[in-house]
Protein backbone atom coordinates (compact mmCIF):
# COMPACT_ATOMS: atom_id res chain seq x y z
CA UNK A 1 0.00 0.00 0.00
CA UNK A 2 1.50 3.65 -0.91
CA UNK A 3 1.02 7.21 -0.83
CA UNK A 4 -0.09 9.66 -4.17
CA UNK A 5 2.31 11.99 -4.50
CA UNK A 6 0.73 15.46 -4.02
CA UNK A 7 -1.01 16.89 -7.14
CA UNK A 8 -0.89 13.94 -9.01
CA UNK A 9 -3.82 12.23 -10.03
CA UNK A 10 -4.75 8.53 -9.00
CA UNK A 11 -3.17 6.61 -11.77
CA UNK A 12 -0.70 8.92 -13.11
CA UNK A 13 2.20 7.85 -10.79
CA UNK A 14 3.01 5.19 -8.66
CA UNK A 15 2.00 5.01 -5.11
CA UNK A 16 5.31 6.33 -3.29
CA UNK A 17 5.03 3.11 -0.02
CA UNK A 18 4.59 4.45 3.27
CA UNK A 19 8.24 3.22 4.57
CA UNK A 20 9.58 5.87 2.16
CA UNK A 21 7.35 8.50 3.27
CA UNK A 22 8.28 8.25 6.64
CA UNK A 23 11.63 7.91 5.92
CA UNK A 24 11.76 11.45 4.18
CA UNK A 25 9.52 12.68 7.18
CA UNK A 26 11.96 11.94 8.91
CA UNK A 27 15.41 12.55 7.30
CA UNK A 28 13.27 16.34 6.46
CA UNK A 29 13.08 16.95 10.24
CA UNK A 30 16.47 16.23 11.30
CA UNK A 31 18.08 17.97 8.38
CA UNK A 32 17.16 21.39 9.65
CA UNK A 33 17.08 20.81 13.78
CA UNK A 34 20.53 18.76 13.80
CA UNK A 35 22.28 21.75 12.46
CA UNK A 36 21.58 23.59 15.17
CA UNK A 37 21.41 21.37 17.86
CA UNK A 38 25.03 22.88 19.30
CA UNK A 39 23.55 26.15 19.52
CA UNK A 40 24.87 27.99 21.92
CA UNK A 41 27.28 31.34 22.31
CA UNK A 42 30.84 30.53 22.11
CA UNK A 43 32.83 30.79 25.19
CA UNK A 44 34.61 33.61 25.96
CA UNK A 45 34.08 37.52 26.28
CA UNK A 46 32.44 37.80 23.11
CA UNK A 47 30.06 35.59 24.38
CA UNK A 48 28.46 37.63 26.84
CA UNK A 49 28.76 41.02 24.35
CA UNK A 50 24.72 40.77 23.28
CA UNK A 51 25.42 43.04 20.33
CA UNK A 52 28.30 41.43 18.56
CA UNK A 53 26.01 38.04 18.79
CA UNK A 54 23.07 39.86 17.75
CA UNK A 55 24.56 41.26 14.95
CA UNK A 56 25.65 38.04 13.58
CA UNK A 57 22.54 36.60 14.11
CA UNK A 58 21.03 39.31 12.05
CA UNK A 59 23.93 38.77 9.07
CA UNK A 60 23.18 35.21 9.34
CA UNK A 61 19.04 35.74 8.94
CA UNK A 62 19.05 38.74 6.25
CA UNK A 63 21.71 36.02 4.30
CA UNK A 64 19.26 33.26 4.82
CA UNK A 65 16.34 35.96 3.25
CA UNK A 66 18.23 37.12 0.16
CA UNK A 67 19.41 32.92 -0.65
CA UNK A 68 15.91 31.90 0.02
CA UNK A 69 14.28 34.96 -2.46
CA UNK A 70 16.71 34.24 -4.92
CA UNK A 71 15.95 30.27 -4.96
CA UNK A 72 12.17 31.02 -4.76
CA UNK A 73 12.49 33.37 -7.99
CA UNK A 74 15.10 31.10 -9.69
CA UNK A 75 12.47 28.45 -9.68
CA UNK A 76 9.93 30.74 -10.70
CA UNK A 77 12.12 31.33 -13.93
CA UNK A 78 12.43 27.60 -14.25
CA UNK A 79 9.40 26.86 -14.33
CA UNK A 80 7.90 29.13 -16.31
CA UNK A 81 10.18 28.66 -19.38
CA UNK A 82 7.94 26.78 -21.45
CA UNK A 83 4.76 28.14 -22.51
CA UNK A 84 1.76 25.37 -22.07
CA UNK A 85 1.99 22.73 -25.05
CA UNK A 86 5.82 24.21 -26.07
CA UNK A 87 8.60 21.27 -25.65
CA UNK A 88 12.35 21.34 -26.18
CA UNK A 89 15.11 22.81 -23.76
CA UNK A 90 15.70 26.85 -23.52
CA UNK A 91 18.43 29.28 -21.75
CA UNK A 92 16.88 30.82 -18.73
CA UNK A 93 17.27 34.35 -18.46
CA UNK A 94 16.66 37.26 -15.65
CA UNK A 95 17.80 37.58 -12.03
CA UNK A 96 20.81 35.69 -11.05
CA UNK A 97 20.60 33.16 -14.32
CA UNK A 98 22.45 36.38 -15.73
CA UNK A 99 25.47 35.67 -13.65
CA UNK A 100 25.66 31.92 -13.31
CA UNK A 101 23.76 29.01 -14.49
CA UNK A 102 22.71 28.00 -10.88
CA UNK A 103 20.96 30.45 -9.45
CA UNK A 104 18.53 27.90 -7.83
CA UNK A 105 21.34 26.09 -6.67
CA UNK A 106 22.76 29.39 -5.54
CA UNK A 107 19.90 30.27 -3.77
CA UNK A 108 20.03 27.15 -1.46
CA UNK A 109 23.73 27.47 -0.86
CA UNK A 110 23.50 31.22 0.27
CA UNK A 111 20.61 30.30 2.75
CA UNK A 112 22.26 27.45 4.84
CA UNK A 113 25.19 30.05 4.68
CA UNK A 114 23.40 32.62 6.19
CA UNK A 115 21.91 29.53 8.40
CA UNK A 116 25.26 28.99 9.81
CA UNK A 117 26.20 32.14 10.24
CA UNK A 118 22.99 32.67 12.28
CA UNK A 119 23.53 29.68 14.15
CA UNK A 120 27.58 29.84 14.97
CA UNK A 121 27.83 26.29 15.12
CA UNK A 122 29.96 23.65 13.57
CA UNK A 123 27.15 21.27 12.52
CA UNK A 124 25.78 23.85 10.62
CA UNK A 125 28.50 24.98 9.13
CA UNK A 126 29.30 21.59 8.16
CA UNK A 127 25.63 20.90 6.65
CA UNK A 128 26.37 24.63 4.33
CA UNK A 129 29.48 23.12 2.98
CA UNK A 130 28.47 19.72 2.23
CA UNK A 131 25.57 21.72 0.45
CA UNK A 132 27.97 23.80 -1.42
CA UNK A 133 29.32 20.76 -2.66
CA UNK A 134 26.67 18.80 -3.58
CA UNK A 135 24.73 21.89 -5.42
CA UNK A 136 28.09 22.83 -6.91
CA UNK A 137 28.89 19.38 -8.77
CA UNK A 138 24.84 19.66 -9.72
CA UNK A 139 25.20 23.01 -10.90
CA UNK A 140 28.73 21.90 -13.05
CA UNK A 141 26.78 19.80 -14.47
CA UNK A 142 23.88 21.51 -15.53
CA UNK A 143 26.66 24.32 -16.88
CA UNK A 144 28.69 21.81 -19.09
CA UNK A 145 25.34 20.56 -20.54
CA UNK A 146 24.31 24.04 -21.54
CA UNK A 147 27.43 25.15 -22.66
CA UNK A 148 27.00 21.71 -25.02
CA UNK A 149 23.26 21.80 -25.68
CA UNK A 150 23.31 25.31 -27.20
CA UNK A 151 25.50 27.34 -28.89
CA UNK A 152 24.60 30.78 -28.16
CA UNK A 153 24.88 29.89 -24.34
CA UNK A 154 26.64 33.38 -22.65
CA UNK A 155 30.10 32.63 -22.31
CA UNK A 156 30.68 34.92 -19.34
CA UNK A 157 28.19 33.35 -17.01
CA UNK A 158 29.49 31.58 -13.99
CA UNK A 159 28.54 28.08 -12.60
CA UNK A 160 27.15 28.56 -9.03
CA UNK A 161 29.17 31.49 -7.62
CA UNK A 162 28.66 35.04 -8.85
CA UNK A 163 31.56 36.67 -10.34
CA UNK A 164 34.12 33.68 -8.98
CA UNK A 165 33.27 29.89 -9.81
């Protein structure tokens, strides 16, 4: 016995089984509380300066915002590429697809960066990198196969990284 996948019709996919789903459940709720299960100021006298904390809590959160707008439009782009009944692959164009061809993947990596830097701990520090490179070997990917796929692809756009990489 499974699950429909939300928005799908009965019939159209296969039931996803219930072991699965509450594996993801699972593995979905861990991935955002383990990272900052350390929290807690770091010893020391800049520990007990409220301000200096504060203000890297506020870095960390306005970091977080700007990744998470810039994944939420990103896929906005994405998914609106092909008009209803069109098929074949295009370039995506607008916001950050101007500077690199992963801006969703961007996106993500910026807001467990900000993340991190909210939470000042190692675990999720260690959850942003191993984010950056996962999304970063994606988003090579996805840039070699453009740069293949079509020939007008802009030359000067970056894989993941604005400006850098």
């Amino acid at each position: 016995m499974g699950v429909t996948p939300r928005g799908a019709s009965a019939g159209c996919c296969p039931p996803v089984p219930h072991g699965r789903c509450r594996n993801c459940l699972h593995s979905s709720s861990r991935s955002g509380s383990l990272p900052a299960a350390g929290r807690s100021p770091p010893p020391g006298p800049i520990a007990s300066c409220w301000a200096v904390s504060s203000c890297t809590m506020c870095r960390g959160f306005m970091g977080w915002l700007i990744g998470m707008a810039i994944n939420i439009h990103s896929d906005h782009i994405l998914r609106n590429l092909r008009k209803p009944g069109e098929t074949g692959y295009k370039i995506p164009r607008g916001g950050m697809f101007e500077y690199v061809s992963g801006a969703n993947f961007f996106g993500e990596i910026l807001e467990w960066f900000g993340f991190a830097l909210a939470c000042c701990t190692i675990e999720s520090l260690a959850f942003a990198l191993c984010t950056l490179f996962i999304l970063g070997s994606r988003a090579k990917q996805h840039h070699q196969w453009y740069l293949e796929k079509f020939e007008d692809y802009p030359k000067n756009r970056k894989i993941v990284i604005p400006f850098v990489y």
